[in-house]
Protein backbone atom coordinates (compact mmCIF):
# COMPACT_ATOMS: atom_id res chain seq x y z
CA UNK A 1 39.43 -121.58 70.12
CA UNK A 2 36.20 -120.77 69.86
CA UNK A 3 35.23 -117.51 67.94
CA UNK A 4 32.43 -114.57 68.70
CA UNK A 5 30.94 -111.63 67.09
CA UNK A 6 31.60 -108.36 68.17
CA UNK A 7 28.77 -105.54 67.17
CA UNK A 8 29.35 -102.26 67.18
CA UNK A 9 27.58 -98.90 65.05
CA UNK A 10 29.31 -96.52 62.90
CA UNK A 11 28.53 -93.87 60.20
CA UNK A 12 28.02 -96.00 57.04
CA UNK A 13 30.17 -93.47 55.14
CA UNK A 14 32.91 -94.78 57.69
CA UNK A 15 32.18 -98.50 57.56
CA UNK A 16 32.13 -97.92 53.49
CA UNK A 17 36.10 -96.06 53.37
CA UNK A 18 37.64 -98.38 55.56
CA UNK A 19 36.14 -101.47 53.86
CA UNK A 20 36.94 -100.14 50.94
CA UNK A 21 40.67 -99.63 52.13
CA UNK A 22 41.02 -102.49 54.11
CA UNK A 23 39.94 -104.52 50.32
CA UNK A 24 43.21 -102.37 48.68
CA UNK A 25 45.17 -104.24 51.42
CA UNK A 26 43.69 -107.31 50.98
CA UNK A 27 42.77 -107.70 54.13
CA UNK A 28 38.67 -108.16 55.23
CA UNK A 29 37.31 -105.65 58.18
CA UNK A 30 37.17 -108.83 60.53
CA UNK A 31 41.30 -109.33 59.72
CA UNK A 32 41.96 -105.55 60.15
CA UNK A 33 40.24 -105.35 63.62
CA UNK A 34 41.37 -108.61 64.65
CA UNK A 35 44.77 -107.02 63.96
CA UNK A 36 44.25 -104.33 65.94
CA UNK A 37 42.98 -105.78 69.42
CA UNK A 38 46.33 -108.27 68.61
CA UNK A 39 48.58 -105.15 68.41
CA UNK A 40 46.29 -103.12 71.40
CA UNK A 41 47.14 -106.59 73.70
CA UNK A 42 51.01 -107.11 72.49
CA UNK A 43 51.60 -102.79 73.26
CA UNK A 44 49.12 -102.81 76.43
CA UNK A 45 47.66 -99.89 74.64
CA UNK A 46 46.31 -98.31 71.62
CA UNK A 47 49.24 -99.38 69.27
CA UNK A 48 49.10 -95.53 67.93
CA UNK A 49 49.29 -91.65 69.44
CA UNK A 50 45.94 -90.48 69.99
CA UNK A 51 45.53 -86.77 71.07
CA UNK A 52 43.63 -83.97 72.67
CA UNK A 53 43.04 -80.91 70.43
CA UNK A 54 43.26 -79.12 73.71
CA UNK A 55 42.16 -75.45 73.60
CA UNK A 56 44.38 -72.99 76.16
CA UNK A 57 41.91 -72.39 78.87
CA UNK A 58 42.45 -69.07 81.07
CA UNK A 59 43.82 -71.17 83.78
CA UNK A 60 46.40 -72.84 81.36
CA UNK A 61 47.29 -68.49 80.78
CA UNK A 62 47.19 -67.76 84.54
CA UNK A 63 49.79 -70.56 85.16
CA UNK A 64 51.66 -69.23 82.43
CA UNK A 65 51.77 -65.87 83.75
CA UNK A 66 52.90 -66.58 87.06
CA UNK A 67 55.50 -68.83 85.58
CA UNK A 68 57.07 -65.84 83.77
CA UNK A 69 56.79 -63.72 86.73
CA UNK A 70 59.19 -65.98 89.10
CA UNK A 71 61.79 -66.09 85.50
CA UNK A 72 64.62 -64.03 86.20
CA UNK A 73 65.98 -62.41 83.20
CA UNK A 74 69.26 -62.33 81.87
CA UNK A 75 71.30 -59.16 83.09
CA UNK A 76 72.87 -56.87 80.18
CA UNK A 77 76.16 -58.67 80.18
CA UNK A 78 74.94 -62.09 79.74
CA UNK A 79 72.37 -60.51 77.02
CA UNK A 80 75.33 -59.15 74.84
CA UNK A 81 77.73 -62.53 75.63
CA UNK A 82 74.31 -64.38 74.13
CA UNK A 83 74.01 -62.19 71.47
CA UNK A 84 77.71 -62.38 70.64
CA UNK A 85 77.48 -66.10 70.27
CA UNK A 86 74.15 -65.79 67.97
CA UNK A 87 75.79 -63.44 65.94
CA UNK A 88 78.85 -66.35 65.30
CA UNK A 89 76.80 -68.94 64.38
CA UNK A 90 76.74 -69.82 60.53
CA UNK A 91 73.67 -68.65 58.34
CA UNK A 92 71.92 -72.21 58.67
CA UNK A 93 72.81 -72.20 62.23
CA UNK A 94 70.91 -68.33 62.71
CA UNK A 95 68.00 -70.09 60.78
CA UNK A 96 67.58 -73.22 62.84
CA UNK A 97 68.08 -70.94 66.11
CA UNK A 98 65.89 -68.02 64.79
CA UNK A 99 62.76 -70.18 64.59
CA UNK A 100 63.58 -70.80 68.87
CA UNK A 101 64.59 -67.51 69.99
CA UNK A 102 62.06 -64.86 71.10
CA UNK A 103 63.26 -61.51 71.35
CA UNK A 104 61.97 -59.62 74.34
C-alpha cells in the first residue's frame, strides 16, 4: 500500500516530550501515531475519554433549582426509619455512606 505524509504544527516543547517518550518506548512518532489512527478506526472513536472542564453556568443552577423544588421530602417518620437504619450500619459502613448523605 502506498504510504503518505501527514503535516501537522505543534508547540516544539510538545513535539520534543512526546518524542522523547515515544524513544523510552521504543517506538518512533510515525509508529505512535500510526498506532493511534489504527486504534481511533478499530474503536470508531478516540480510543480514550476526552472531557469538558465544564464550568456550572446559571442555567445549569436554574435547572437545578427547579429540580429541587418538584422533590418531595421525606415526612418525619420515614426521616427517623432512615436514620434508624444509618445509625445500624457498621463504622466503615457510616464512613462509606457519610461521604453520600447530605443532611438537610
Amino acid at each position: 500500500m502506498a504510504q503518505v505524509s501527514i503535516n501537522f504544527r505543534v508547540e516544539n516543547d510538545l513535539k520534543e516530550e512526546f518524542s522523547k517518550l515515544c524513544e523510552e518506548m521504543g517506538l518512533s512518532v510515525t509508529s505512535a501515531f500510526t498506532t493511534f489512527m489504527k486504534m481511533t478506526i478499530k474503536e470508531q472513536g478516540i480510543p480514550f475519554e476526552i472531557k469538558v472542564n465544564k464550568k456550572i453556568s446559571k442555567d445549569d443552577v436554574k435547572k437545578a433549582f427547579e429540580y429541587l423544588e418538584n422533590v418531595d421530602p421525606c415526612s418525619e417518620e420515614e426521616s427517623k426509619e432512615i436514620l434508624e437504619m444509618l445509625n445500624d450500619l457498621s463504622e466503615e459502613d457510616k464512613k462509606i455512606s457519610s461521604r453520600n448523605v447530605i443532611e438537610l
